[in-house]
Protein backbone atom coordinates (compact mmCIF):
# COMPACT_ATOMS: atom_id res chain seq x y z
CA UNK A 1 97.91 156.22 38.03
CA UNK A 2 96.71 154.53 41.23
CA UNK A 3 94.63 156.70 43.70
CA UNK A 4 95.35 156.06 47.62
CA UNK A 5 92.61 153.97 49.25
CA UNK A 6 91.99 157.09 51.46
CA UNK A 7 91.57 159.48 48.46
CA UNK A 8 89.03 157.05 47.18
CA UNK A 9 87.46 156.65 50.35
CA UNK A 10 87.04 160.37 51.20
CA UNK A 11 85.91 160.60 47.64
CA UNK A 12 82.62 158.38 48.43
CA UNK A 13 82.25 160.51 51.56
CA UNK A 14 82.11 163.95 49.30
CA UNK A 15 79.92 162.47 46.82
CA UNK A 16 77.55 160.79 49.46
CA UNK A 17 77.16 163.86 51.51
CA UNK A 18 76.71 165.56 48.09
CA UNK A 19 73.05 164.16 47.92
CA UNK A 20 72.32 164.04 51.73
CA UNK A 21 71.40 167.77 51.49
CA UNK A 22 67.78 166.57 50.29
CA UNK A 23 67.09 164.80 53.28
CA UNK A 24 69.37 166.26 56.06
CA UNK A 25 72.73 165.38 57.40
CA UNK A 26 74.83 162.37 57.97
CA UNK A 27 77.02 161.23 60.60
CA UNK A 28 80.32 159.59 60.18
CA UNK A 29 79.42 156.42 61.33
CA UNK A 30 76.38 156.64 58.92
CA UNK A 31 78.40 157.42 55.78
CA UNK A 32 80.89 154.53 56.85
CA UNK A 33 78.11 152.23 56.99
CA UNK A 34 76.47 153.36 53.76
CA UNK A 35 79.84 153.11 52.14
CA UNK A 36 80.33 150.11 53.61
CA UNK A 37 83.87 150.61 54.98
CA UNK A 38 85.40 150.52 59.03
CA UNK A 39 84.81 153.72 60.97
CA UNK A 40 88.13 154.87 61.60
CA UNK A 41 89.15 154.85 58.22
CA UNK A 42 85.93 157.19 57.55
CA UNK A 43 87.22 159.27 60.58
CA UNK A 44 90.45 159.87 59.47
CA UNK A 45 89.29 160.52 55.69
CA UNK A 46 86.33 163.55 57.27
CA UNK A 47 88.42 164.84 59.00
CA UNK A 48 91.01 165.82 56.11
CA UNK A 49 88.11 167.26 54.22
CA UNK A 50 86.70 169.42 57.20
CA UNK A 51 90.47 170.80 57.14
CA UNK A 52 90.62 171.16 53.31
CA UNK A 53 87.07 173.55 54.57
CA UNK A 54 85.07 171.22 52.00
CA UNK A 55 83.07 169.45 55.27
CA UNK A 56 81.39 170.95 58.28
CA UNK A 57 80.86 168.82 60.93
CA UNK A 58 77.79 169.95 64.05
CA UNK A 59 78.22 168.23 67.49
CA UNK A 60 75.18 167.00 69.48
CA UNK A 61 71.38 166.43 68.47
CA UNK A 62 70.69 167.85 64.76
CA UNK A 63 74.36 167.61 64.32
CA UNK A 64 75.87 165.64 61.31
CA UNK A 65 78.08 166.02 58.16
CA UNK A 66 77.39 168.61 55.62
CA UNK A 67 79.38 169.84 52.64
CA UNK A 68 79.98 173.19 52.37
CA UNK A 69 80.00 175.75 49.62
CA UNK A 70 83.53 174.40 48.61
CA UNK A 71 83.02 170.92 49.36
CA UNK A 72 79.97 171.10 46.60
CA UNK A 73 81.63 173.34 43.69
CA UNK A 74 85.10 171.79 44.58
CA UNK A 75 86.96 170.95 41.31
CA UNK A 76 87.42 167.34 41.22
CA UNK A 77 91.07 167.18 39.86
CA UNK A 78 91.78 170.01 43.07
CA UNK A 79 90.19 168.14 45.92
CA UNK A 80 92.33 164.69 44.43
CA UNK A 81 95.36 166.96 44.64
CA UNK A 82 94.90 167.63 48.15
CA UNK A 83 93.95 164.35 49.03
CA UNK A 84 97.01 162.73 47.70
CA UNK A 85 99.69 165.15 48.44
CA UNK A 86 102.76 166.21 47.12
CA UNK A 87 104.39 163.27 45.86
CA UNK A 88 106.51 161.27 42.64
CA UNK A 89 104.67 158.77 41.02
CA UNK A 90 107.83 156.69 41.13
CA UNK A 91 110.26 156.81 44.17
CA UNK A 92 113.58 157.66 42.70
CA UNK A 93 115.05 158.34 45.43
CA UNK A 94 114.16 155.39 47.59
CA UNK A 95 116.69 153.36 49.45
CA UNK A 96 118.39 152.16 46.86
CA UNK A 97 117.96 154.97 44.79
CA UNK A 98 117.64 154.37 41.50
CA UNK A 99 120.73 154.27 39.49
CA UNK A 100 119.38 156.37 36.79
CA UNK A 101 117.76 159.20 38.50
CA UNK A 102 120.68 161.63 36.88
CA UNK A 103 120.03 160.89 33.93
CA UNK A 104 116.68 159.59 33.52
CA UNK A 105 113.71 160.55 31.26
CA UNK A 106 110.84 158.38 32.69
CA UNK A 107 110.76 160.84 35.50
CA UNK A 108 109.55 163.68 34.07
CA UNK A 109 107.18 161.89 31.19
CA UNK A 110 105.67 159.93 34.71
CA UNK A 111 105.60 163.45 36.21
CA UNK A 112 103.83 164.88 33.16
CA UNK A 113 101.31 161.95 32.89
CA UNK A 114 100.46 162.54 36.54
CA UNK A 115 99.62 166.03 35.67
CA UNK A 116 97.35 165.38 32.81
CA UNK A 117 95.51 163.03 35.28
CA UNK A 118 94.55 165.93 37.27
CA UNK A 119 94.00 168.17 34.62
CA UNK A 120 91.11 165.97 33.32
CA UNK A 121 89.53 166.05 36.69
CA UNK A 122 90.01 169.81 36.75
CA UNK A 123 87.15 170.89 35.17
CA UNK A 124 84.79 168.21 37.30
CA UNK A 125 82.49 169.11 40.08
CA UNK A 126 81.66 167.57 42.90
CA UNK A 127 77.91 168.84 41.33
CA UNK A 128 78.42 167.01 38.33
CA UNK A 129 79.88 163.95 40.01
CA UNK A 130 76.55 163.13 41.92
CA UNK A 131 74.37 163.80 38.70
CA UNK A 132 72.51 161.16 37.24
CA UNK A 133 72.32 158.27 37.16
CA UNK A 134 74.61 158.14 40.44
CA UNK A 135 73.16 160.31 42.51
CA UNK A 136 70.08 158.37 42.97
CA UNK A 137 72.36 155.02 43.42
CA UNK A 138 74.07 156.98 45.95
CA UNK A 139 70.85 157.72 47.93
CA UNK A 140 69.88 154.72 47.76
CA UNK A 141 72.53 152.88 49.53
CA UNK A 142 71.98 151.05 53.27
CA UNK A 143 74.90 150.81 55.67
CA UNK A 144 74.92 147.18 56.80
CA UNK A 145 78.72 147.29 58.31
CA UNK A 146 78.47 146.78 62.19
CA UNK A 147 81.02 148.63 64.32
């Protein structure tokens, strides 16, 4: 299975402003830069997790980017769930639509597979994603992208 480019990308956000709570807050454009990726993709990809309630984002001076209770203890195989959406891993029912879809079996072992995906990210943390060693890779990183 193939993750979405903005799953992984709000993924590095999480796990970035996972070890920011040392040393205070980021702001969007900071975690873009840091993760090395355009703005408005980082945009879009915040502002799905301050809806899922696993980001808070502050306005004005002091303001920033912080992960909230959630956003820290979130299960792993949950938040990729979310991020992804509802969906088949193959698209039976496409234009053409697969001839087979009736009677075909590949749909539900894909469907299964997809499942055991998540379930292996279940019991994962966000917590446990930023331990060490990647943690202190992660606070290490500079931004160098200019917007």
């Amino acid at each position: 299975m193939r993750l979405t480019k903005f799953t992984d990308l709000a993924l590095r956000a999480v796990m970035r402003l996972a070890v920011s709570d040392q040393g205070g807050s980021m702001t969007t454009r900071e975690v873009a830069e840091v993760m090395d990726v355009p703005y408005a993709h980082m945009a879009k990809a915040v502002s799905r997790l301050q809806h899922l309630g696993v980001v808070e984002a502050r306005r004005g001076r002091g303001g920033g980017l912080e992960l909230t209770g959630l956003g820290r203890e979130a299960s792993v195989g949950w938040l990729v769930r979310e991020l992804e959406g509802e969906g088949e891993v193959v698209a039976c029912e496409g234009a053409p639509p697969c001839p087979l879809r009736a009677a075909c079996r590949l749909r539900g072992a894909l469907r299964d597979a997809q499942e055991a995906f998540y379930a292996t990210l279940d019991p994962l943390t966000v917590r446990e994603l930023v331990s060490s060693p990647t943690g202190p890779v992660l606070v290490g990183l500079v931004g160098h992208r200019p917007d």
